[in-house]
N, C-alpha and C. Protein backbone atom coordinates (compact mmCIF):
# COMPACT_ATOMS: atom_id res chain seq x y z
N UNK A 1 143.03 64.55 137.13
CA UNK A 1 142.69 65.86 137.64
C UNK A 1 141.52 66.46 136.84
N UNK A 2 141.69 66.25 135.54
CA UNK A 2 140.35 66.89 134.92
C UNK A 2 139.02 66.11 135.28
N UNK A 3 138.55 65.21 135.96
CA UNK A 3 137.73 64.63 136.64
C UNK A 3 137.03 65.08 137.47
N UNK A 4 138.19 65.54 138.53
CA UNK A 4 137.68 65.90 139.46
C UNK A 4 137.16 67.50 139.00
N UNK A 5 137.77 68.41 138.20
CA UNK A 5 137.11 69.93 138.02
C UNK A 5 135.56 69.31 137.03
N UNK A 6 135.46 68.42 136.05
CA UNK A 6 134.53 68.13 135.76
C UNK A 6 133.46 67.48 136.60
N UNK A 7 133.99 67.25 137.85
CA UNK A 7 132.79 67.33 138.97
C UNK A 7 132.24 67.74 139.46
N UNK A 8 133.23 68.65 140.04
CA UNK A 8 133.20 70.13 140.56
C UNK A 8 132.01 71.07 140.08
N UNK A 9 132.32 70.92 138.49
CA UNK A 9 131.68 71.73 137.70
C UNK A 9 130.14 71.19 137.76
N UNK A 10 130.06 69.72 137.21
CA UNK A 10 128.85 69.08 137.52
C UNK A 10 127.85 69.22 138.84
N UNK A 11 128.53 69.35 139.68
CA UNK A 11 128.28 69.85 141.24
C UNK A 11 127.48 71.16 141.67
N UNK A 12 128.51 71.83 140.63
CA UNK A 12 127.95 73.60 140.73
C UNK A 12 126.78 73.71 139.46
N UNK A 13 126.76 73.47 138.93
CA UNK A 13 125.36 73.57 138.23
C UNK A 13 124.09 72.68 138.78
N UNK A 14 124.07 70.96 139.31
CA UNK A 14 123.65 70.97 139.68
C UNK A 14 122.85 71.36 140.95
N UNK A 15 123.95 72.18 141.69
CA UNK A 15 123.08 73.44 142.51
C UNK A 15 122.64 74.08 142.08
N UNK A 16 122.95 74.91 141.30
CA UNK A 16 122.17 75.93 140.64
C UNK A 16 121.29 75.66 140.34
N UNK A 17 121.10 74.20 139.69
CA UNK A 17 119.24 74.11 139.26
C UNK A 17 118.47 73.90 140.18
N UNK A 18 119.05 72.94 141.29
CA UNK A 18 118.32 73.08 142.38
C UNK A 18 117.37 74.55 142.81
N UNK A 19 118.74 75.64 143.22
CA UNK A 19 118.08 76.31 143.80
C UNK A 19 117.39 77.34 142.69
N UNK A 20 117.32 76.82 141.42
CA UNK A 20 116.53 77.64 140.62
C UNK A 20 115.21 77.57 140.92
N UNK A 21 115.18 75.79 140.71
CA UNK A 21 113.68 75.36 140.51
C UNK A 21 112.61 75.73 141.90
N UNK A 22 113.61 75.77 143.14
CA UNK A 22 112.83 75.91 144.57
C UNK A 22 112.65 77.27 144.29
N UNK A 23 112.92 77.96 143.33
CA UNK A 23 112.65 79.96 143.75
C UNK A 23 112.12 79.92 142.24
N UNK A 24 110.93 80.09 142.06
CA UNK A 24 110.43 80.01 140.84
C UNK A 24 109.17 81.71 140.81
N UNK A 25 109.19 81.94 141.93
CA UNK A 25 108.49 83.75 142.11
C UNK A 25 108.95 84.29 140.99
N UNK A 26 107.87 85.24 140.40
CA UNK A 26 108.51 86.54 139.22
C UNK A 26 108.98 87.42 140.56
N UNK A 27 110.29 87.75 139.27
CA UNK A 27 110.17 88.91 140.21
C UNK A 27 110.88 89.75 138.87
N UNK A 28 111.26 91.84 139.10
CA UNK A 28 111.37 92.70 138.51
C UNK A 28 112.52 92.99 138.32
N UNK A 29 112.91 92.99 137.19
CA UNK A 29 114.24 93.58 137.06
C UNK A 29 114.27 94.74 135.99
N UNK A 30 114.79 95.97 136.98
CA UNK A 30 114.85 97.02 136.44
C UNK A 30 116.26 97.38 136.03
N UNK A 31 116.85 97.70 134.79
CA UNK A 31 118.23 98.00 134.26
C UNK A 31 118.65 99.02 132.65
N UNK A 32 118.95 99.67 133.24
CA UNK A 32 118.64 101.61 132.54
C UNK A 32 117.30 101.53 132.12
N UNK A 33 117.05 101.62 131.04
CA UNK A 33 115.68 101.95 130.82
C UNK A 33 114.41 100.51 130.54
N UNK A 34 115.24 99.31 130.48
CA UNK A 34 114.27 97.84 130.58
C UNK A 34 113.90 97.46 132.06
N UNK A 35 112.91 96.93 131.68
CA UNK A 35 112.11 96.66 132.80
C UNK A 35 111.31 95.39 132.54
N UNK A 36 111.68 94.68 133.12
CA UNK A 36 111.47 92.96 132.74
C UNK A 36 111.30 92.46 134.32
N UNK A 37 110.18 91.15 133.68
CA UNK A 37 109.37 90.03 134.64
C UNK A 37 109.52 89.01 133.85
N UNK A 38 110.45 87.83 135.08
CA UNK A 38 110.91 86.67 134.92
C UNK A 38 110.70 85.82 136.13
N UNK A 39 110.85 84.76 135.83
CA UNK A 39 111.09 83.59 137.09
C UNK A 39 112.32 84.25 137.68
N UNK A 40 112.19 84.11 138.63
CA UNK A 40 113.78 83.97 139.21
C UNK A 40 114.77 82.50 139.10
N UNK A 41 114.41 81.55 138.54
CA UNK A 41 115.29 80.63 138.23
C UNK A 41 115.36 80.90 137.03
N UNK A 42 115.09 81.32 136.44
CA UNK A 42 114.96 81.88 134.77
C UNK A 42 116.44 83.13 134.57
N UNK A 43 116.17 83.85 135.73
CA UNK A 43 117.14 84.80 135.73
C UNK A 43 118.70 84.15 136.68
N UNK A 44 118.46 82.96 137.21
CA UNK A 44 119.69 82.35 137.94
C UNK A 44 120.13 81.56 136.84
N UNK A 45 119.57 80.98 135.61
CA UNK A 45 120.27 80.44 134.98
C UNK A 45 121.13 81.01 133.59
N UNK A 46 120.36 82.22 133.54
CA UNK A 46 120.93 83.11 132.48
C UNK A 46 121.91 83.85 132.96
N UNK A 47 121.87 84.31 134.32
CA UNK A 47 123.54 84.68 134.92
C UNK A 47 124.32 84.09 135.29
N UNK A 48 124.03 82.68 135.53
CA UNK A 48 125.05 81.07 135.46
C UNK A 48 125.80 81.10 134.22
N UNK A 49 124.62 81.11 132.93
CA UNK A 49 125.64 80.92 131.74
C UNK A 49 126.36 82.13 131.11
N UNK A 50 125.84 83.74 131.52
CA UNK A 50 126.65 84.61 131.56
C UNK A 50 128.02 84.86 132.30
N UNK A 51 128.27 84.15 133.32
CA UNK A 51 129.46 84.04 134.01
C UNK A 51 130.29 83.12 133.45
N UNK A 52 129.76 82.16 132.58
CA UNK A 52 130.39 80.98 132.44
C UNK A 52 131.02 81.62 130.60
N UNK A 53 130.14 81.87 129.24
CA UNK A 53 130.74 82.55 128.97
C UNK A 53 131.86 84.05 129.48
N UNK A 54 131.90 85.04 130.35
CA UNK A 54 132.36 86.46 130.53
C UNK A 54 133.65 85.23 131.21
N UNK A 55 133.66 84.11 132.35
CA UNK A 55 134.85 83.63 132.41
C UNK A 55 135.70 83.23 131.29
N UNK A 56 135.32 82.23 130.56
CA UNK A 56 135.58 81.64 129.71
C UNK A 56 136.33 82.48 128.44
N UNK A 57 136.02 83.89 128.35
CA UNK A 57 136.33 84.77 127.32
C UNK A 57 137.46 84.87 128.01
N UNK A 58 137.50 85.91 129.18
CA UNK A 58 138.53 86.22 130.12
C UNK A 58 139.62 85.56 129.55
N UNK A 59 139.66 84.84 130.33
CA UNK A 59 140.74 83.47 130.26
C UNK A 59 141.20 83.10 128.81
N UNK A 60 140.65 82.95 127.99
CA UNK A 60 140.86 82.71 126.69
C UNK A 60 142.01 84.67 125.75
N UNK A 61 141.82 85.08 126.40
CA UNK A 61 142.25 86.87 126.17
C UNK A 61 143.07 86.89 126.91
N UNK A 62 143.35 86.01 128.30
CA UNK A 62 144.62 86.06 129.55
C UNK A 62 145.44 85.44 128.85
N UNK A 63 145.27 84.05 128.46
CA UNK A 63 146.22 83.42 127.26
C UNK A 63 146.55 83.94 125.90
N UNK A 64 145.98 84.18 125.83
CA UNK A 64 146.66 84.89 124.11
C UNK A 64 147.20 85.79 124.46
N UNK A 65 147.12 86.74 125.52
CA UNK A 65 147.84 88.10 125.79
C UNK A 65 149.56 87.40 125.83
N UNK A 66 149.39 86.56 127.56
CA UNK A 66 150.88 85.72 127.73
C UNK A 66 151.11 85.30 126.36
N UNK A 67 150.47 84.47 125.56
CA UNK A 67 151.15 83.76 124.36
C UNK A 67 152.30 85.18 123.35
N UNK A 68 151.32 86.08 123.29
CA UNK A 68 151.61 87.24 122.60
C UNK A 68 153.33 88.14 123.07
N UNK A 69 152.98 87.58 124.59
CA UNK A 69 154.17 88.88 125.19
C UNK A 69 155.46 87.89 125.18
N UNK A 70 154.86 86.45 125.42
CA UNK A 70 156.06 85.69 124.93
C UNK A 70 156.67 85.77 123.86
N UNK A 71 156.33 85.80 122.45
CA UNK A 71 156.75 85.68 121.23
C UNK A 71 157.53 86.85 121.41
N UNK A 72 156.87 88.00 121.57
CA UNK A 72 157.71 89.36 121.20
C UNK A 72 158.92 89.52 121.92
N UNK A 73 159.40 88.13 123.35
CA UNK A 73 160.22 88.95 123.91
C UNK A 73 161.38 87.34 123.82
């Protein structure tokens, strides 16, 4: 089973670069007061690996919570 999610996974990134590299336009990103010009595959891969850490934390804080409420009870 871990095969197949390590495919999965392999799968979904290699889309992502795909459709990074085909959208390579600057474009603007405005957010409170920054104001930044990037590739747009530049900005698809930095919110790829922002999701992938913000999941990865998640989940890691979902388990220790259960681990936690187990012990106490």
């Amino acid at each position: 089973m871990r095969w197949v999610h390590l495919t999965i996974v392999c799968l979904l990134g290699l889309a992502t670069l795909i459709f990074a590299f085909e959208n390579m336009e600057i474009v603007g990103i405005d957010f409170i007061w920054l104001n930044i010009r990037m590739p747009l595959a530049f900005l698809v891969i930095v919110i790829y690996i922002v999701g992938m850490v913000t999941g990865s934390t998640l989940q890691s804080f979902v388990r220790w919570s259960v681990q936690g409420a187990r012990l106490r009870s």
